[in-house]
N, C-alpha and C. Protein backbone atom coordinates (compact mmCIF):
# COMPACT_ATOMS: atom_id res chain seq x y z
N UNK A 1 0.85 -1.18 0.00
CA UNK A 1 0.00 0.00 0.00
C UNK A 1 0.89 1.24 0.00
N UNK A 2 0.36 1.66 -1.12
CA UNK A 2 1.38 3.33 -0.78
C UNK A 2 0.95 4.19 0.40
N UNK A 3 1.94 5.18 0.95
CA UNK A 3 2.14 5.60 2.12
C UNK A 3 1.37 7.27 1.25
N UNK A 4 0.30 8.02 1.75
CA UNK A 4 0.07 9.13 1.07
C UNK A 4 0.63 10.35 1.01
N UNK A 5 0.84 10.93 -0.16
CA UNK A 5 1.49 11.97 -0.26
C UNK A 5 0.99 13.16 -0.61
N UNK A 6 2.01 14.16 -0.11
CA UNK A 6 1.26 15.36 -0.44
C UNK A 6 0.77 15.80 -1.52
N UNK A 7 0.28 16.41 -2.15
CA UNK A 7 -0.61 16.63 -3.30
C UNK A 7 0.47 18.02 -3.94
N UNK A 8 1.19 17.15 -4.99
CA UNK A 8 1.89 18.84 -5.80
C UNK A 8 1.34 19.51 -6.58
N UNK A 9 1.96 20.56 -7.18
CA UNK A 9 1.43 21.76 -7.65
C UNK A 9 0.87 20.75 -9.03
N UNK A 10 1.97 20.29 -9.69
CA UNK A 10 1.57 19.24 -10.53
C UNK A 10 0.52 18.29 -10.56
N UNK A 11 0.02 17.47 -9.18
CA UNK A 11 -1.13 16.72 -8.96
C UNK A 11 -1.99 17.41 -8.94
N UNK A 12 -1.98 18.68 -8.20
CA UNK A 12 -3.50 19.70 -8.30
C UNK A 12 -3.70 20.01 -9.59
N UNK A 13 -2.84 20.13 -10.76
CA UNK A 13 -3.34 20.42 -12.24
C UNK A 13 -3.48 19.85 -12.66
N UNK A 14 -3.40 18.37 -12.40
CA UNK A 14 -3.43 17.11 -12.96
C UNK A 14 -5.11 17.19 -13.09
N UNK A 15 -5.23 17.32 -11.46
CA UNK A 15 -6.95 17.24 -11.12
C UNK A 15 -7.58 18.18 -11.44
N UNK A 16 -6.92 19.35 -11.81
CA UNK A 16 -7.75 20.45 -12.37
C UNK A 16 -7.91 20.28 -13.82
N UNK A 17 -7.53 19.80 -14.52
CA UNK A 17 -7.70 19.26 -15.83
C UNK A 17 -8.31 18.49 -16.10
N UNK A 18 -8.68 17.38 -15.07
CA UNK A 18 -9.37 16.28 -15.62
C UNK A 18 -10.96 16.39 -14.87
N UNK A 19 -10.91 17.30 -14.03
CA UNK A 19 -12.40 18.30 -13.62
C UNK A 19 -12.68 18.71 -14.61
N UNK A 20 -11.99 19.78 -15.83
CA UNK A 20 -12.24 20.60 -16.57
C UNK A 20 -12.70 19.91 -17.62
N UNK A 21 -11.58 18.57 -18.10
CA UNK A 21 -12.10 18.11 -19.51
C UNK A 21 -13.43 17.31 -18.97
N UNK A 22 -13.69 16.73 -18.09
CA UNK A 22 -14.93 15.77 -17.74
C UNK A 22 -16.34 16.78 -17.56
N UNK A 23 -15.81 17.57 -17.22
CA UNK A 23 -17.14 18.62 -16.98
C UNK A 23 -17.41 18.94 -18.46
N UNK A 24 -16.81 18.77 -19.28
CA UNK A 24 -16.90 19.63 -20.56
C UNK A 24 -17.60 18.61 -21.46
N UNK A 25 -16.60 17.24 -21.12
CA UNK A 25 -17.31 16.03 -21.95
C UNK A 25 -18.77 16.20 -21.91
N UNK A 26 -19.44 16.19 -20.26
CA UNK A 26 -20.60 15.74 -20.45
C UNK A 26 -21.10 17.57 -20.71
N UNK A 27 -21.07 18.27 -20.47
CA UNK A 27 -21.50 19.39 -21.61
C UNK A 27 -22.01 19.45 -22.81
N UNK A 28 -20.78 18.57 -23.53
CA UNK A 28 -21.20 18.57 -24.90
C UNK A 28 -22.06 17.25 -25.27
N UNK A 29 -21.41 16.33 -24.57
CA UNK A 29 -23.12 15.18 -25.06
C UNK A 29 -24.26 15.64 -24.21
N UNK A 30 -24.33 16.32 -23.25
CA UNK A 30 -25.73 16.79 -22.65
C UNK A 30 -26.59 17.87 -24.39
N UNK A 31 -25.61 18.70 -24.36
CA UNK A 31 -25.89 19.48 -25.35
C UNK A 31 -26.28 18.89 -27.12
N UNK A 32 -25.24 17.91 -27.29
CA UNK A 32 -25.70 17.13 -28.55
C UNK A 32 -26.92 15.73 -28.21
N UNK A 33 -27.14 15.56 -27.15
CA UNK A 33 -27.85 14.81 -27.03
C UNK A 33 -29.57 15.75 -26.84
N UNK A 34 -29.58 16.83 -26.76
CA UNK A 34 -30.61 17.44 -27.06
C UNK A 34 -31.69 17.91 -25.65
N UNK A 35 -30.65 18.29 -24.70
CA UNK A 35 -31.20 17.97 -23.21
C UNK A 35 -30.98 16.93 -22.03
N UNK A 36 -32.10 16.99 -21.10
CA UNK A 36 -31.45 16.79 -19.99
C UNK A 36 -32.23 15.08 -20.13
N UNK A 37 -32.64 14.29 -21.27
CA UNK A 37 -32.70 12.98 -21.64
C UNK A 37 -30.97 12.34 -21.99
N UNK A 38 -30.29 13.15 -22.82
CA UNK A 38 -29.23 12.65 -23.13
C UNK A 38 -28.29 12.32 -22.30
N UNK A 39 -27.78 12.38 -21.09
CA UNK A 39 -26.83 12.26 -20.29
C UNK A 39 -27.60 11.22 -18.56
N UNK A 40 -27.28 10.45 -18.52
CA UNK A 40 -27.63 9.83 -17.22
C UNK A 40 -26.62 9.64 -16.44
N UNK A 41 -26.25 9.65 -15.20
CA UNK A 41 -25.47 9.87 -14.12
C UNK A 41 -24.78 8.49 -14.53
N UNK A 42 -25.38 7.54 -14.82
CA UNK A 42 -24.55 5.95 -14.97
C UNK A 42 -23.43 6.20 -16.31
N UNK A 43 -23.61 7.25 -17.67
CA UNK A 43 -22.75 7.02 -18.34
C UNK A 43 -21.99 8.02 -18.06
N UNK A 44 -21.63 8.99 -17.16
CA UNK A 44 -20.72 9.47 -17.16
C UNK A 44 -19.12 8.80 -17.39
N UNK A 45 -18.08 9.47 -17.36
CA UNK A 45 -16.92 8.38 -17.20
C UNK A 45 -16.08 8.84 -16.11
N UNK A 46 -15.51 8.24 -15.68
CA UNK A 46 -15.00 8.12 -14.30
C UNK A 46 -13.69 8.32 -14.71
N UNK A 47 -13.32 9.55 -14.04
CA UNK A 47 -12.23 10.38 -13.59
C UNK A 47 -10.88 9.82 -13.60
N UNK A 48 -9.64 9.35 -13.93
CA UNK A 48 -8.51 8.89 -14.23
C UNK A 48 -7.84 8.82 -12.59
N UNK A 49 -7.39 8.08 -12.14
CA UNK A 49 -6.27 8.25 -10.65
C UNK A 49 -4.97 9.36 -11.47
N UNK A 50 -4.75 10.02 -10.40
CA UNK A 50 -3.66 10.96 -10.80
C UNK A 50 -2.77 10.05 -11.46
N UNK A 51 -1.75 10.13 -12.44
CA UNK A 51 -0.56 9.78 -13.65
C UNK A 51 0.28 9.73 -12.18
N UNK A 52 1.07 8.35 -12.59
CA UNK A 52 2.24 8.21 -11.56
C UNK A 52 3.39 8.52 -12.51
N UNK A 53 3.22 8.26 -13.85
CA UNK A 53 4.57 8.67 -14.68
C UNK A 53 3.97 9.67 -15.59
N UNK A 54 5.50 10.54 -16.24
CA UNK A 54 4.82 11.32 -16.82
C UNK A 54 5.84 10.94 -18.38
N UNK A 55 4.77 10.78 -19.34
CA UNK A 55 6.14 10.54 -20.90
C UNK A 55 6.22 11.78 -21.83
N UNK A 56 7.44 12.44 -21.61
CA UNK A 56 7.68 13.17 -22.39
C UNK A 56 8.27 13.01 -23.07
N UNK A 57 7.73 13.37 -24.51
CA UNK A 57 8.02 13.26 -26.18
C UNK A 57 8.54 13.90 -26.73
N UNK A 58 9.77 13.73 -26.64
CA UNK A 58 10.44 15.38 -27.89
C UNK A 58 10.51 14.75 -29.26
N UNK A 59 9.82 15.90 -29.65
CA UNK A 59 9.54 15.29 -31.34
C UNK A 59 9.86 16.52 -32.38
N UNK A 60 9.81 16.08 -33.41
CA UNK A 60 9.77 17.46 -34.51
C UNK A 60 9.46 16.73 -35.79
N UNK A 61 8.29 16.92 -36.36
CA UNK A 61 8.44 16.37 -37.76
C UNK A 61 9.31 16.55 -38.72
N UNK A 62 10.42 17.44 -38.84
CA UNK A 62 11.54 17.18 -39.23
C UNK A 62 12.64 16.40 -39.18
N UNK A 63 12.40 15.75 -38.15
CA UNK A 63 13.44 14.75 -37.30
C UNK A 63 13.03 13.29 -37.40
N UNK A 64 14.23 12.57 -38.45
CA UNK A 64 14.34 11.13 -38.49
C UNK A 64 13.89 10.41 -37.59
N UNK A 65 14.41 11.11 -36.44
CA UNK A 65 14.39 10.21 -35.23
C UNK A 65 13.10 9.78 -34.39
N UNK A 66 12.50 11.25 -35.10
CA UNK A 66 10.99 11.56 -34.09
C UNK A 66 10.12 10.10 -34.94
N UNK A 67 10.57 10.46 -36.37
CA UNK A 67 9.41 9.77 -37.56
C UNK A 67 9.60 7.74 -37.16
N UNK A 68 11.35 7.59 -36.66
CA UNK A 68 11.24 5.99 -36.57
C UNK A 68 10.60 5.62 -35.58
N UNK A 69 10.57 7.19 -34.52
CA UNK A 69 10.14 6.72 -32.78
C UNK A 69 8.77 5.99 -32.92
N UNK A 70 7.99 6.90 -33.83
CA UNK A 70 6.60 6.93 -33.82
C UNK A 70 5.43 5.91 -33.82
N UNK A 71 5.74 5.12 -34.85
CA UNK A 71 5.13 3.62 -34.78
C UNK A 71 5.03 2.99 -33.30
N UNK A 72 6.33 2.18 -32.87
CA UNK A 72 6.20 1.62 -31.77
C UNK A 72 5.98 2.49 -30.62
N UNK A 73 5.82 3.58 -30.55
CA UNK A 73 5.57 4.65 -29.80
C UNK A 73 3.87 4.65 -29.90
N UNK A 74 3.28 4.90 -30.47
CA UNK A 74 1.80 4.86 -30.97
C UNK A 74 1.49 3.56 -30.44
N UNK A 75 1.99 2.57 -30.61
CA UNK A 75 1.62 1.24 -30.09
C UNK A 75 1.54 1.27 -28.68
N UNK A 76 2.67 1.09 -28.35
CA UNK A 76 2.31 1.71 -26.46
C UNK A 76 1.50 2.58 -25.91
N UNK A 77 1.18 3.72 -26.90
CA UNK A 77 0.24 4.57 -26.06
C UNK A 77 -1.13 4.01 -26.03
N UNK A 78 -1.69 2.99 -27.31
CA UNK A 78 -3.14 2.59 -27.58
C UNK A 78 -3.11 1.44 -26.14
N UNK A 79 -1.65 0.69 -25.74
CA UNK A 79 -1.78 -0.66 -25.18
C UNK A 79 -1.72 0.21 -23.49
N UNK A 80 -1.36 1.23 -23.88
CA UNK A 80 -1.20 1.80 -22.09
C UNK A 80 -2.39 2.98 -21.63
N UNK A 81 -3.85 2.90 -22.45
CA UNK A 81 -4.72 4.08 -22.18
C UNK A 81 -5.03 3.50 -20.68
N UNK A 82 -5.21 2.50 -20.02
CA UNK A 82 -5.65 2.56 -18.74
C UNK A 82 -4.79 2.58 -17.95
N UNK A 83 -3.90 3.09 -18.20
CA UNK A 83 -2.77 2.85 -17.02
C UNK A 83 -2.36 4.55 -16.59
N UNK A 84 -1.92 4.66 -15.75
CA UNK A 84 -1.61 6.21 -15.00
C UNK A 84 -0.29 6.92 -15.67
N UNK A 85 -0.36 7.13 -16.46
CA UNK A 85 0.57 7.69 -17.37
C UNK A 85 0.07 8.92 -18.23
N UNK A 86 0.82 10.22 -18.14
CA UNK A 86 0.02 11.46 -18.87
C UNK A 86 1.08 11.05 -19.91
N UNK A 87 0.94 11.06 -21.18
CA UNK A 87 1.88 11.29 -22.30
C UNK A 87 1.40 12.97 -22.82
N UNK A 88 2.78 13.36 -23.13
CA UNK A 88 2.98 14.99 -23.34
C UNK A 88 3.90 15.18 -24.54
N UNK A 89 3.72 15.67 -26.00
CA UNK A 89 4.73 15.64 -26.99
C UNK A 89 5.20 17.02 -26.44
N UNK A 90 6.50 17.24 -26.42
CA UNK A 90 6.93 18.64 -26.82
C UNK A 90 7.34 18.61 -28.47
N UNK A 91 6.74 19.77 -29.52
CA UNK A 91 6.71 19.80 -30.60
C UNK A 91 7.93 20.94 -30.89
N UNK A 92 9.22 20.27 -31.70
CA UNK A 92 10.11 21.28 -31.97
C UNK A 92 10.04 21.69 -33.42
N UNK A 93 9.18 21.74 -34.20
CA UNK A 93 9.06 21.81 -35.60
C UNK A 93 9.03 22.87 -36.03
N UNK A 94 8.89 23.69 -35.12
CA UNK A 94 8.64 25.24 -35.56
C UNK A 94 9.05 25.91 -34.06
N UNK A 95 9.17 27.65 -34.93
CA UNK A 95 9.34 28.15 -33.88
C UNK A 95 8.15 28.49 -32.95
N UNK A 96 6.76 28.27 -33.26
CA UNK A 96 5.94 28.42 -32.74
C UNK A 96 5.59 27.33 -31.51
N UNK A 97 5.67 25.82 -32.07
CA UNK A 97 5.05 24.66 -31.16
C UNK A 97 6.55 24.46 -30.48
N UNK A 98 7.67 25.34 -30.43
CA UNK A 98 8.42 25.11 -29.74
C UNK A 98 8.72 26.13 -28.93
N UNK A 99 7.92 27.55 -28.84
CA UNK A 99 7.59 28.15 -27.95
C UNK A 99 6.29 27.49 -26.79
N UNK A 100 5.45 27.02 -27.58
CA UNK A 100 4.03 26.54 -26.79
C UNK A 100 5.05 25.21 -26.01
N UNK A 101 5.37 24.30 -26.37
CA UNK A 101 5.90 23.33 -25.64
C UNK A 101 7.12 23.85 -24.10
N UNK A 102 7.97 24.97 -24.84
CA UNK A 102 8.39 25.53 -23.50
C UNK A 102 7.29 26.04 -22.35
N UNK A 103 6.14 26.67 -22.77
CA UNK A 103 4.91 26.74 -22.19
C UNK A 103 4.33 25.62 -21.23
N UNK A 104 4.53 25.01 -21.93
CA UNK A 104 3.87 23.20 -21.22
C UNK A 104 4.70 22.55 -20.38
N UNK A 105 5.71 23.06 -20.43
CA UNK A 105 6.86 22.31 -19.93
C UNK A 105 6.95 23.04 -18.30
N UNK A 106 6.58 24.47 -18.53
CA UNK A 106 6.56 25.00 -17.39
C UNK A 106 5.10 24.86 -16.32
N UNK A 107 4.20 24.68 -17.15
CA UNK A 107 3.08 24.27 -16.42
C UNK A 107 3.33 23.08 -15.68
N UNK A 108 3.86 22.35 -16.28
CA UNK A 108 4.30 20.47 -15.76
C UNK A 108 5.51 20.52 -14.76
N UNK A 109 6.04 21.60 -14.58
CA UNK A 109 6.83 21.93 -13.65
C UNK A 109 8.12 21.20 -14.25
N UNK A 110 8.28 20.55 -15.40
CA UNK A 110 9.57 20.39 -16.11
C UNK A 110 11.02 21.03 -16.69
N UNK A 111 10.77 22.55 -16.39
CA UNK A 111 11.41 23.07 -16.90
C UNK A 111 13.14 23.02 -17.18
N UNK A 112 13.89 22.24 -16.55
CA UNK A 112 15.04 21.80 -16.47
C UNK A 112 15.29 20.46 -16.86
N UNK A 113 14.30 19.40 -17.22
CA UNK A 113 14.22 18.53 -18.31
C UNK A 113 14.09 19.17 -19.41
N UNK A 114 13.22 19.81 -19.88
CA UNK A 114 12.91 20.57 -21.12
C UNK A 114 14.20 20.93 -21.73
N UNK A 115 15.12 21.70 -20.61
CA UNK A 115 15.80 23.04 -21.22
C UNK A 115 17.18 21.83 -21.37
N UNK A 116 17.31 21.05 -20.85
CA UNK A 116 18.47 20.09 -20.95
C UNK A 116 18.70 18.84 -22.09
N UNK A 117 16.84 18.56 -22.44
CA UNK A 117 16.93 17.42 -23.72
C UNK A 117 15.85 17.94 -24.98
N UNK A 118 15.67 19.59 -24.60
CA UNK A 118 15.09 19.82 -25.86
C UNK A 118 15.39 19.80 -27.35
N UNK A 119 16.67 19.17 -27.29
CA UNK A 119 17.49 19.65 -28.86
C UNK A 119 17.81 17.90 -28.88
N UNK A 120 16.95 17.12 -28.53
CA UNK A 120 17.37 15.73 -28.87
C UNK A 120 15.84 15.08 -28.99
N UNK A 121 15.57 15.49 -30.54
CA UNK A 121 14.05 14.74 -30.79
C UNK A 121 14.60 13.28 -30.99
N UNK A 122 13.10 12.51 -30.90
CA UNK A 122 13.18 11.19 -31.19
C UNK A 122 13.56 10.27 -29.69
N UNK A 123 12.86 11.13 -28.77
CA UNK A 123 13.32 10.08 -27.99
C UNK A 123 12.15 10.46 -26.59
N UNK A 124 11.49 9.89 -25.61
CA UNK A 124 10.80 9.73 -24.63
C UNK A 124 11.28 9.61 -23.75
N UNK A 125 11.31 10.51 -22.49
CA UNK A 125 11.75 10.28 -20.68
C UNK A 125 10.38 10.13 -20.06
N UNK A 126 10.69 8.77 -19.48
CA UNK A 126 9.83 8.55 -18.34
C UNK A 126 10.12 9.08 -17.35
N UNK A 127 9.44 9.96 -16.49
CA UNK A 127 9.98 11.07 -15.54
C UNK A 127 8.65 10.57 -14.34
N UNK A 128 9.19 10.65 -13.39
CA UNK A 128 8.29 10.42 -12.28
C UNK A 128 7.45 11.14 -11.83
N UNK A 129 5.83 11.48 -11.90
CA UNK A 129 4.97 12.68 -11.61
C UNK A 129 5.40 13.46 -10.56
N UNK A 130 5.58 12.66 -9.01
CA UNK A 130 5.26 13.43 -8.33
C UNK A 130 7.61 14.05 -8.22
N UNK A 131 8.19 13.60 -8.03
CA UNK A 131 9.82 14.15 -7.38
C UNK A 131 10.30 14.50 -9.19
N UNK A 132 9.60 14.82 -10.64
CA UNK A 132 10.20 14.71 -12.06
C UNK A 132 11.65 14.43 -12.00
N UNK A 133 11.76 13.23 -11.23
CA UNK A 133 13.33 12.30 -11.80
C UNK A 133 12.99 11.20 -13.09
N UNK A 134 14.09 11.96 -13.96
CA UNK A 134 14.19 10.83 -14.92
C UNK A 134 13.77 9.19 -14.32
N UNK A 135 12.82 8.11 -14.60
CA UNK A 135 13.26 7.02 -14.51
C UNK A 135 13.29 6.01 -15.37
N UNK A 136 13.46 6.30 -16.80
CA UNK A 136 13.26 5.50 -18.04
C UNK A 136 13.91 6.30 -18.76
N UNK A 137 14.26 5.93 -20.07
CA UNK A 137 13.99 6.49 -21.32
C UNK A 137 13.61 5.77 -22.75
N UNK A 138 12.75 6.31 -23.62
CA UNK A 138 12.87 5.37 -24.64
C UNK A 138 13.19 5.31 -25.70
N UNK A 139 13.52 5.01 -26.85
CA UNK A 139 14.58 5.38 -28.34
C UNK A 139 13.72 4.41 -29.10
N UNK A 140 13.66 5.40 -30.38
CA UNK A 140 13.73 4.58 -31.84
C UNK A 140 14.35 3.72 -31.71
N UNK A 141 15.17 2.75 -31.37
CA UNK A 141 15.79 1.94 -31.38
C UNK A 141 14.75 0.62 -30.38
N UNK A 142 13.76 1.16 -29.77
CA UNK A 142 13.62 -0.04 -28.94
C UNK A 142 11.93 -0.15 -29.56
N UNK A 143 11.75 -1.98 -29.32
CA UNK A 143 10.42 -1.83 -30.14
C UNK A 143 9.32 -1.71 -29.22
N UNK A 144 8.05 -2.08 -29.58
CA UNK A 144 7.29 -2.00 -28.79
C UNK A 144 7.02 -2.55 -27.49
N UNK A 145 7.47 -3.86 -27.61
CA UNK A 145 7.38 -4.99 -26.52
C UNK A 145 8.75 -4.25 -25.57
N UNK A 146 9.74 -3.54 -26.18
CA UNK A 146 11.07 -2.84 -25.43
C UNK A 146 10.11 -1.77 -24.23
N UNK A 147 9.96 -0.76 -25.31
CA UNK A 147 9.04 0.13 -24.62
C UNK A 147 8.10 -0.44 -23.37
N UNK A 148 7.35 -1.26 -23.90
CA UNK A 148 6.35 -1.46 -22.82
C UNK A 148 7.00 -1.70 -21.26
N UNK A 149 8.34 -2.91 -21.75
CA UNK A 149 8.53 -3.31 -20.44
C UNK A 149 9.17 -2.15 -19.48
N UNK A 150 9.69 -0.97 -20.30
CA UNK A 150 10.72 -0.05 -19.63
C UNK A 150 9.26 0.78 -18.88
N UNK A 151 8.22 0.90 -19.73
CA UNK A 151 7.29 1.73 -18.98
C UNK A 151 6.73 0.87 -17.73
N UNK A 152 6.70 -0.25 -17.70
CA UNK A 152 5.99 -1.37 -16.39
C UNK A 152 7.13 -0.85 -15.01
N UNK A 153 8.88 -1.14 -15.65
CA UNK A 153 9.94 -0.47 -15.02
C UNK A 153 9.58 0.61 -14.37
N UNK A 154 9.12 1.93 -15.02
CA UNK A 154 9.45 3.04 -14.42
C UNK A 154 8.25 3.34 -13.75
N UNK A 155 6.76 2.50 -13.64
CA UNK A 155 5.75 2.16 -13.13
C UNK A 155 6.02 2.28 -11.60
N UNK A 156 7.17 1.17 -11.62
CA UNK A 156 7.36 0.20 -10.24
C UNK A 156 8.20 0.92 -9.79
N UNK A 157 8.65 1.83 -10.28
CA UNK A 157 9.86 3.13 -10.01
C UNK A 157 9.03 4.09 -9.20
N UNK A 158 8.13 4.14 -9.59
CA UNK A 158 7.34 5.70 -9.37
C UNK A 158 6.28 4.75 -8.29
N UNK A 159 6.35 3.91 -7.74
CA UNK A 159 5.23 3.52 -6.50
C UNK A 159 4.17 2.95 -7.20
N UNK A 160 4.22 2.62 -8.67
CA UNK A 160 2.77 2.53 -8.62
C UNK A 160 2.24 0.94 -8.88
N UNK A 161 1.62 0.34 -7.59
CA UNK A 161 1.31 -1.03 -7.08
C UNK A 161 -0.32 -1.76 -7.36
N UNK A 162 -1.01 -0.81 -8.23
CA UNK A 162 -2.33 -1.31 -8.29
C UNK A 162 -2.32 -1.93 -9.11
N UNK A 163 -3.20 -3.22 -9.11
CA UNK A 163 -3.18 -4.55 -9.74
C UNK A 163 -3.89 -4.68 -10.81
N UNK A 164 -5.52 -3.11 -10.51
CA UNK A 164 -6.47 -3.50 -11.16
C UNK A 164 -6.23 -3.26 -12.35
N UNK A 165 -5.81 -2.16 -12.89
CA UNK A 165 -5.04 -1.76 -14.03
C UNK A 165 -4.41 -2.39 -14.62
N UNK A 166 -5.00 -2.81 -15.74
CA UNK A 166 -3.72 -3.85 -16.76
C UNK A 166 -3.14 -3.19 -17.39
N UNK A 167 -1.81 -3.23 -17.24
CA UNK A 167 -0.52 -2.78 -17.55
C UNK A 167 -0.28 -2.90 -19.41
N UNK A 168 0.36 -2.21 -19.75
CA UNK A 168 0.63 -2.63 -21.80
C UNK A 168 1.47 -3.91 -21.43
């Protein structure tokens, strides 16, 4: 059993985001569903446990590296939607999505990961939500079944012991 921890600036936006997008979801099917018939308290969807890891993506569609990452990268993310993991691209393709990604980076409280592996697309740090210590990384070079197991790794790195969750 994990021992509880304090709630960081990072976990409170975690939860403030996923208040925001869930409130919004059912907004819009209340609204496309044509009233207060369309939405019943049973289909709502139930709220995510805070991300114990966090995967950050430096990418650039210019970059070889980003384009080989991508496949087995895409694979892990479809095999890991129930699991506590925020995946986050930082986009270096421009000077624009590489201003907005310094943006994001500071919201996520990353900013010294960012500023240290932003000039090396094509590659994923598993970084731990709550202390952001590196505890993975992943490369074009590793395939999917690679990936997965390094993310189960940095899982068991970051405390996180729940069973119910099937793992990629």
């Amino acid at each position: 059993m994990r021992t509880p921890r304090r709630r960081s600036r990072y976990g409170q936006l975690v939860l403030t985001a996923g208040v925001v997008i869930g409130l919004a979801s059912t907004l819009i099917a209340y609204g496309q569903a044509g009233g207060e018939e369309g939405v019943q308290p049973e289909d709502k969807p139930e709220l995510p446990k805070p991300a114990e890891v966090i995967a950050l993506q430096f990418q650039a569609d210019w970059s070889p590296s980003s384009a080989a990452l991508t496949p087995s990268y895409d694979e892990l993310k479809k095999a890991a939607a129930k699991v506590p993991v925020l995946f986050v691209a930082f986009d270096f393709t421009s000077e624009r999505t590489h201003r907005q990604a310094a943006y994001l980076a500071c919201a996520l409280d990353v900013r010294e990961l960012f500023a240290e592996h932003q000039h090396e697309t094509g590659q994923v740090l598993l970084v731990d939500a709550e202390s952001h210590e590196v505890i993975g990384t992943l490369t074009k070079d590793d395939t999917a079944k690679e990936m997965s197991k390094k993310l189960v790794a940095a899982l068991e790195l970051a405390g996180y012991q729940d069973e119910s969750v099937t793992r990629p």
